[in-house]
PDB file of N, CA and C in Angstrom:
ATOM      1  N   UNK A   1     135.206  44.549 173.244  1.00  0.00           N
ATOM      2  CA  UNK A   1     135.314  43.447 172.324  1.00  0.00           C
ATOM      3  C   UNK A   1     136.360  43.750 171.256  1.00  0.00           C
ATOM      4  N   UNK A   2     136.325  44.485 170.581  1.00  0.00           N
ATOM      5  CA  UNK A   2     137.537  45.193 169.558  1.00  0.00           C
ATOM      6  C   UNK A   2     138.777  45.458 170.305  1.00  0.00           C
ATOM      7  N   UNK A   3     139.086  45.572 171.207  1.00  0.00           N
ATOM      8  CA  UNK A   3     140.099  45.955 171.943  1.00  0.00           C
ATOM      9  C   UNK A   3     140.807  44.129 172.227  1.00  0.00           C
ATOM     10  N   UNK A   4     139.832  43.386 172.804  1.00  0.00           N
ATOM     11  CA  UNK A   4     140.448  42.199 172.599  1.00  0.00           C
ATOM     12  C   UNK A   4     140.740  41.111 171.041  1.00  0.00           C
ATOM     13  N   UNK A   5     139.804  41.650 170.179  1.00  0.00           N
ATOM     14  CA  UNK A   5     140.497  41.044 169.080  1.00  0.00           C
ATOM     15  C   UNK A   5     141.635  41.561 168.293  1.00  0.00           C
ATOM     16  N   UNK A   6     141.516  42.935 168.254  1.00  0.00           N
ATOM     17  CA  UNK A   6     142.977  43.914 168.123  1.00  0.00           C
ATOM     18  C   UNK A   6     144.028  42.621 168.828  1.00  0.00           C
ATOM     19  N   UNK A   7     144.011  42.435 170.097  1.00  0.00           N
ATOM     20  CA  UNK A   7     144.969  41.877 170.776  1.00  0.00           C
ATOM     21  C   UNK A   7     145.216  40.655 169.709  1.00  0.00           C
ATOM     22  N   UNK A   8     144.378  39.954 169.783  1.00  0.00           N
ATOM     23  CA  UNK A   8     144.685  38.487 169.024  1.00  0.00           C
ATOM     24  C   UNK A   8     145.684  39.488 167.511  1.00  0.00           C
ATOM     25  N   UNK A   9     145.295  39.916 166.788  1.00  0.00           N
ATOM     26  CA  UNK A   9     145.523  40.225 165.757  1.00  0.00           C
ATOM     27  C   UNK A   9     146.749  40.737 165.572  1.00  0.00           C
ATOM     28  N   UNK A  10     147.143  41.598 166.857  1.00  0.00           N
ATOM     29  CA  UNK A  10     148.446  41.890 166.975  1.00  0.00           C
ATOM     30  C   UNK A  10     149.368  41.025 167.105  1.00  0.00           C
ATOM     31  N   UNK A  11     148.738  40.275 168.059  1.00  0.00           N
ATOM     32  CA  UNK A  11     150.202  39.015 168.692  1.00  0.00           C
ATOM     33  C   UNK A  11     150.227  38.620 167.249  1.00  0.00           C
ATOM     34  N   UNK A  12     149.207  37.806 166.662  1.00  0.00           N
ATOM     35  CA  UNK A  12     149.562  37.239 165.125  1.00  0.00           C
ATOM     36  C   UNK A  12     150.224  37.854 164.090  1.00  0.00           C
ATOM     37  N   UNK A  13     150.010  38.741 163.676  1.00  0.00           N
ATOM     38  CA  UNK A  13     150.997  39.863 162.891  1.00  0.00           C
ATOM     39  C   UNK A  13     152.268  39.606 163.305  1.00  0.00           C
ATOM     40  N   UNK A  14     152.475  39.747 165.158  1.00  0.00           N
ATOM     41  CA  UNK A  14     153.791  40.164 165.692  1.00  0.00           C
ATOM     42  C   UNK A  14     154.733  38.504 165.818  1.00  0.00           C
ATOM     43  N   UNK A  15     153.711  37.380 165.352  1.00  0.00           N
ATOM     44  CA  UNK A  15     154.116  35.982 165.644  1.00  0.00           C
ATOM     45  C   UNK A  15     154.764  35.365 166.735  1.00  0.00           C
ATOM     46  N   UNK A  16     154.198  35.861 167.485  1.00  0.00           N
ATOM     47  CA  UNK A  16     153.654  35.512 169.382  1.00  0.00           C
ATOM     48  C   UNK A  16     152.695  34.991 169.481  1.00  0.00           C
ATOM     49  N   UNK A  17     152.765  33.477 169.578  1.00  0.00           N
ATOM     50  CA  UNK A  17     151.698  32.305 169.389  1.00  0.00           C
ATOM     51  C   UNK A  17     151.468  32.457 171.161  1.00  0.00           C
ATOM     52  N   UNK A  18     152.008  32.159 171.508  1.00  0.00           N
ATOM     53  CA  UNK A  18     151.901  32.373 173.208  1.00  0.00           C
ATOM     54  C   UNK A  18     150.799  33.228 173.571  1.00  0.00           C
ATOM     55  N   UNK A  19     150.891  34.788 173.303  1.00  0.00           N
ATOM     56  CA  UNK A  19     150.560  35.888 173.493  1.00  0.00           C
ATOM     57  C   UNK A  19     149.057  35.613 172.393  1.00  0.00           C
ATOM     58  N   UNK A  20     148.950  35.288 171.316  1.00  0.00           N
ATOM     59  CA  UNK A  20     147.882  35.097 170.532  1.00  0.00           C
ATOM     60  C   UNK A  20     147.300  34.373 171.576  1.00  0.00           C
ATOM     61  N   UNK A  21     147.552  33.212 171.757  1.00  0.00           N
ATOM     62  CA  UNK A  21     146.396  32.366 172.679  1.00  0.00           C
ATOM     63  C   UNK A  21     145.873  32.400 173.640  1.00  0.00           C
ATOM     64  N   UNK A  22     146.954  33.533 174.358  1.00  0.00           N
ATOM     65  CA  UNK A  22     146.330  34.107 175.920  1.00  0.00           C
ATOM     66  C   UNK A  22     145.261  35.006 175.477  1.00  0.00           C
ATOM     67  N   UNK A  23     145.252  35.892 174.425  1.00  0.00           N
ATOM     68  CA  UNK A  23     144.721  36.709 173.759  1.00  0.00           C
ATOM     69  C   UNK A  23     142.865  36.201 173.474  1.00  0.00           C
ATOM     70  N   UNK A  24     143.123  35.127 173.044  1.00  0.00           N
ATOM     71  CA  UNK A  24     142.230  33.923 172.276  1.00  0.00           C
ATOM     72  C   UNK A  24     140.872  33.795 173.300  1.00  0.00           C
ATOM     73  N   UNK A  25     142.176  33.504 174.461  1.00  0.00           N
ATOM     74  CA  UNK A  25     141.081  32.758 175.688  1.00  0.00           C
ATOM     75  C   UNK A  25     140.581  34.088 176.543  1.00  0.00           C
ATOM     76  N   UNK A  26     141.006  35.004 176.319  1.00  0.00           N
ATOM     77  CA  UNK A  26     140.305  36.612 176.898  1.00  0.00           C
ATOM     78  C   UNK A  26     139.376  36.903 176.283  1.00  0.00           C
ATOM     79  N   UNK A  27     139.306  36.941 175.050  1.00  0.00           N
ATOM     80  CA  UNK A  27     138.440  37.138 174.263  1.00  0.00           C
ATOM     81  C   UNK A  27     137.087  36.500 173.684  1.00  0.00           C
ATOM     82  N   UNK A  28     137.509  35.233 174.077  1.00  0.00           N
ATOM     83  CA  UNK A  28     135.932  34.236 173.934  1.00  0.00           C
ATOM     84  C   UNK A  28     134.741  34.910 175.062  1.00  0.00           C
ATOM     85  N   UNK A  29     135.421  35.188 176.034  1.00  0.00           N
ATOM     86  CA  UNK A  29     134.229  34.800 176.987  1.00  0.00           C
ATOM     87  C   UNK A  29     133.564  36.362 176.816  1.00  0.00           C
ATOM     88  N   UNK A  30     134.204  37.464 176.646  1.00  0.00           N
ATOM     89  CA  UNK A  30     133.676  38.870 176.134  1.00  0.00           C
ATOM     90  C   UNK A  30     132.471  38.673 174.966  1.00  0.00           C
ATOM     91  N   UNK A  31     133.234  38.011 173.821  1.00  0.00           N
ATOM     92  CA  UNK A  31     132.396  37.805 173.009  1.00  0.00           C
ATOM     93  C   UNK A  31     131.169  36.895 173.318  1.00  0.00           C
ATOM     94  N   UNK A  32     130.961  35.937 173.652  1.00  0.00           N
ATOM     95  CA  UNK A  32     130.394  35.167 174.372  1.00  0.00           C
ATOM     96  C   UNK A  32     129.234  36.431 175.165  1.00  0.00           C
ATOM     97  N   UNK A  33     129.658  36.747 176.266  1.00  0.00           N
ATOM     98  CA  UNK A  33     128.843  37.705 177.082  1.00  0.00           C
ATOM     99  C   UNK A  33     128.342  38.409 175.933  1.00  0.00           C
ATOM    100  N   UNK A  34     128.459  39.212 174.756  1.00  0.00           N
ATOM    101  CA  UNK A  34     128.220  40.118 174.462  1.00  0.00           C
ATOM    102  C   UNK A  34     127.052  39.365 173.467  1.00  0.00           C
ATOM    103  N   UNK A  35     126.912  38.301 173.381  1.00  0.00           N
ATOM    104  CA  UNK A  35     126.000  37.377 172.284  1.00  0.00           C
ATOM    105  C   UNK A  35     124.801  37.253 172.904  1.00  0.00           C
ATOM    106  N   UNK A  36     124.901  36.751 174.886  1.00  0.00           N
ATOM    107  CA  UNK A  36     124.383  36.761 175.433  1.00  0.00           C
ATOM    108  C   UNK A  36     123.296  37.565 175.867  1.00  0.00           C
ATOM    109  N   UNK A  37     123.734  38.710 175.714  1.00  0.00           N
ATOM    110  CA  UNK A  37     123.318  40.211 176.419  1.00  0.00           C
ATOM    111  C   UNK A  37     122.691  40.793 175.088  1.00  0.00           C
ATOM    112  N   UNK A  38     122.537  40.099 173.763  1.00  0.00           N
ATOM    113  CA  UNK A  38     121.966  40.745 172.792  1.00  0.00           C
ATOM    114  C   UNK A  38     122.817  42.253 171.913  1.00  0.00           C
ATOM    115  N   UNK A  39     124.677  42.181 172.470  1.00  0.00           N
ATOM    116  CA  UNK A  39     124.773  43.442 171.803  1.00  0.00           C
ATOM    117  C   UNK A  39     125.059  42.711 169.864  1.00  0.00           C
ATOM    118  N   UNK A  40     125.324  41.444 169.939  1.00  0.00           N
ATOM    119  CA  UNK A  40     125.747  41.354 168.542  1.00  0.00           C
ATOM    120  C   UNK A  40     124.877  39.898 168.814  1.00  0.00           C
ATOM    121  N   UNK A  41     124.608  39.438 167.433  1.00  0.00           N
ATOM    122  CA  UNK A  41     124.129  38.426 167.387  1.00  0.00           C
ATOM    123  C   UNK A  41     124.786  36.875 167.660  1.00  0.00           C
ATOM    124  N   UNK A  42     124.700  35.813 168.351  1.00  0.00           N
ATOM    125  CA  UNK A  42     125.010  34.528 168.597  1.00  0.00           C
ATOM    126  C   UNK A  42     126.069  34.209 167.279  1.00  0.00           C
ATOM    127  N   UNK A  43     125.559  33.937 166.224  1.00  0.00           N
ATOM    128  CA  UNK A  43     125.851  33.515 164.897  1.00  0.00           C
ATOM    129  C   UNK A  43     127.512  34.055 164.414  1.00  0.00           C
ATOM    130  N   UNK A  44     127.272  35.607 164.900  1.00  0.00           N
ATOM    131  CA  UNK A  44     128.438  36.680 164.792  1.00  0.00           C
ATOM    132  C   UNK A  44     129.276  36.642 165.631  1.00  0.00           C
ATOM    133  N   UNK A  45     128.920  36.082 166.964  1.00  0.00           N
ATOM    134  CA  UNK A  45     130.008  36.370 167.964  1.00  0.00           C
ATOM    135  C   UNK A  45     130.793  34.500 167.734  1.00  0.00           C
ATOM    136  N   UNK A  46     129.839  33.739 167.380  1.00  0.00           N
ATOM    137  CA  UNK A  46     130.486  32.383 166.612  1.00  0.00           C
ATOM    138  C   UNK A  46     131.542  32.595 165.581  1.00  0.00           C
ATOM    139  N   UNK A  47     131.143  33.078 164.724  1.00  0.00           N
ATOM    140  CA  UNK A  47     131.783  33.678 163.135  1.00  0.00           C
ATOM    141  C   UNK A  47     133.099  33.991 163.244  1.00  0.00           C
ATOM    142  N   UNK A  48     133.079  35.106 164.502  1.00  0.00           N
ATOM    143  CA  UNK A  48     134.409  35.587 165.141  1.00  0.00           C
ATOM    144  C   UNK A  48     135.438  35.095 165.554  1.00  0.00           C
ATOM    145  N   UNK A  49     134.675  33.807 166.787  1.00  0.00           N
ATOM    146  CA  UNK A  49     135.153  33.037 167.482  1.00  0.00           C
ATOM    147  C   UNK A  49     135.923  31.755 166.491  1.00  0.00           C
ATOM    148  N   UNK A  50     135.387  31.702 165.510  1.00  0.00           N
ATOM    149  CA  UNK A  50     135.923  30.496 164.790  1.00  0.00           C
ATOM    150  C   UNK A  50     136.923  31.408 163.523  1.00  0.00           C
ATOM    151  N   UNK A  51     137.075  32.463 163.038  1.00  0.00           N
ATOM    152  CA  UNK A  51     137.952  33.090 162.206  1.00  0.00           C
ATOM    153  C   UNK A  51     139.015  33.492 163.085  1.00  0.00           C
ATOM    154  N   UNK A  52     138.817  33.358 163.957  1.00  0.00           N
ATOM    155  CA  UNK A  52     140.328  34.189 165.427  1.00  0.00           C
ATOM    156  C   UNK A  52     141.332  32.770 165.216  1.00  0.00           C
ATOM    157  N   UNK A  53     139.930  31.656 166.047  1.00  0.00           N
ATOM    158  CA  UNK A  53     140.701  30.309 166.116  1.00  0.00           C
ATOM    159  C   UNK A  53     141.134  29.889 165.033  1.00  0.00           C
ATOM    160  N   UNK A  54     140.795  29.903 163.862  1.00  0.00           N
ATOM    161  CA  UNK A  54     141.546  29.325 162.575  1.00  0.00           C
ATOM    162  C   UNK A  54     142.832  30.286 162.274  1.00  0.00           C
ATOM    163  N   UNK A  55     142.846  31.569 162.584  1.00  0.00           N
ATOM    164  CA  UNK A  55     143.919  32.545 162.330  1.00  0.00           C
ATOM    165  C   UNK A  55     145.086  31.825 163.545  1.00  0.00           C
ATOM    166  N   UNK A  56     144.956  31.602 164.799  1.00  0.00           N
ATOM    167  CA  UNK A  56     146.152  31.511 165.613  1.00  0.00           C
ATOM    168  C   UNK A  56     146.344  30.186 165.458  1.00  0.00           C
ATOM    169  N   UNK A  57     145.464  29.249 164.786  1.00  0.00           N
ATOM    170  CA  UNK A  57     145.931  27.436 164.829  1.00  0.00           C
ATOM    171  C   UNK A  57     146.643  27.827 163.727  1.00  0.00           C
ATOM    172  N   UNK A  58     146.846  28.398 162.559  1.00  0.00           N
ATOM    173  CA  UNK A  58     147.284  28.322 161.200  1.00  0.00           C
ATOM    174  C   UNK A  58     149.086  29.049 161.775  1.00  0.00           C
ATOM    175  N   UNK A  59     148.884  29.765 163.028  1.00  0.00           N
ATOM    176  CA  UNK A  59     150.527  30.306 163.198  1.00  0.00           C
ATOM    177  C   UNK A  59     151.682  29.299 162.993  1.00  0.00           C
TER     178      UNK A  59
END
């Protein structure tokens, strides 16, 4: 999971909107699974999911 938001975070820094969004859509469904499976809570893996997406819509 950190390994794919690193990604988002990089492309954004590096201002590779392209690369952010491929980034974006790798990373939902990890997080997602991981909400699922009880390693982080629903609420948190939301939280995430919506501070990523407001970071790469704002590029």
């Amino acid at each position: 999971m950190r390994t794919k938001v690193k990604a988002i975070r990089k492309a954004i820094i590096a201002g590779d909107k392209e690369q952010a969004v491929a980034a974006f859509k790798a990373a939902v469904p990890v997080l997602d699974r991981m909400a699922r499976k009880g390693i982080i809570h629903k609420n948190t893996a939301a939280r995430g999911k919506s501070r990523l997406n407001n970071a790469v819509r704002a590029m």
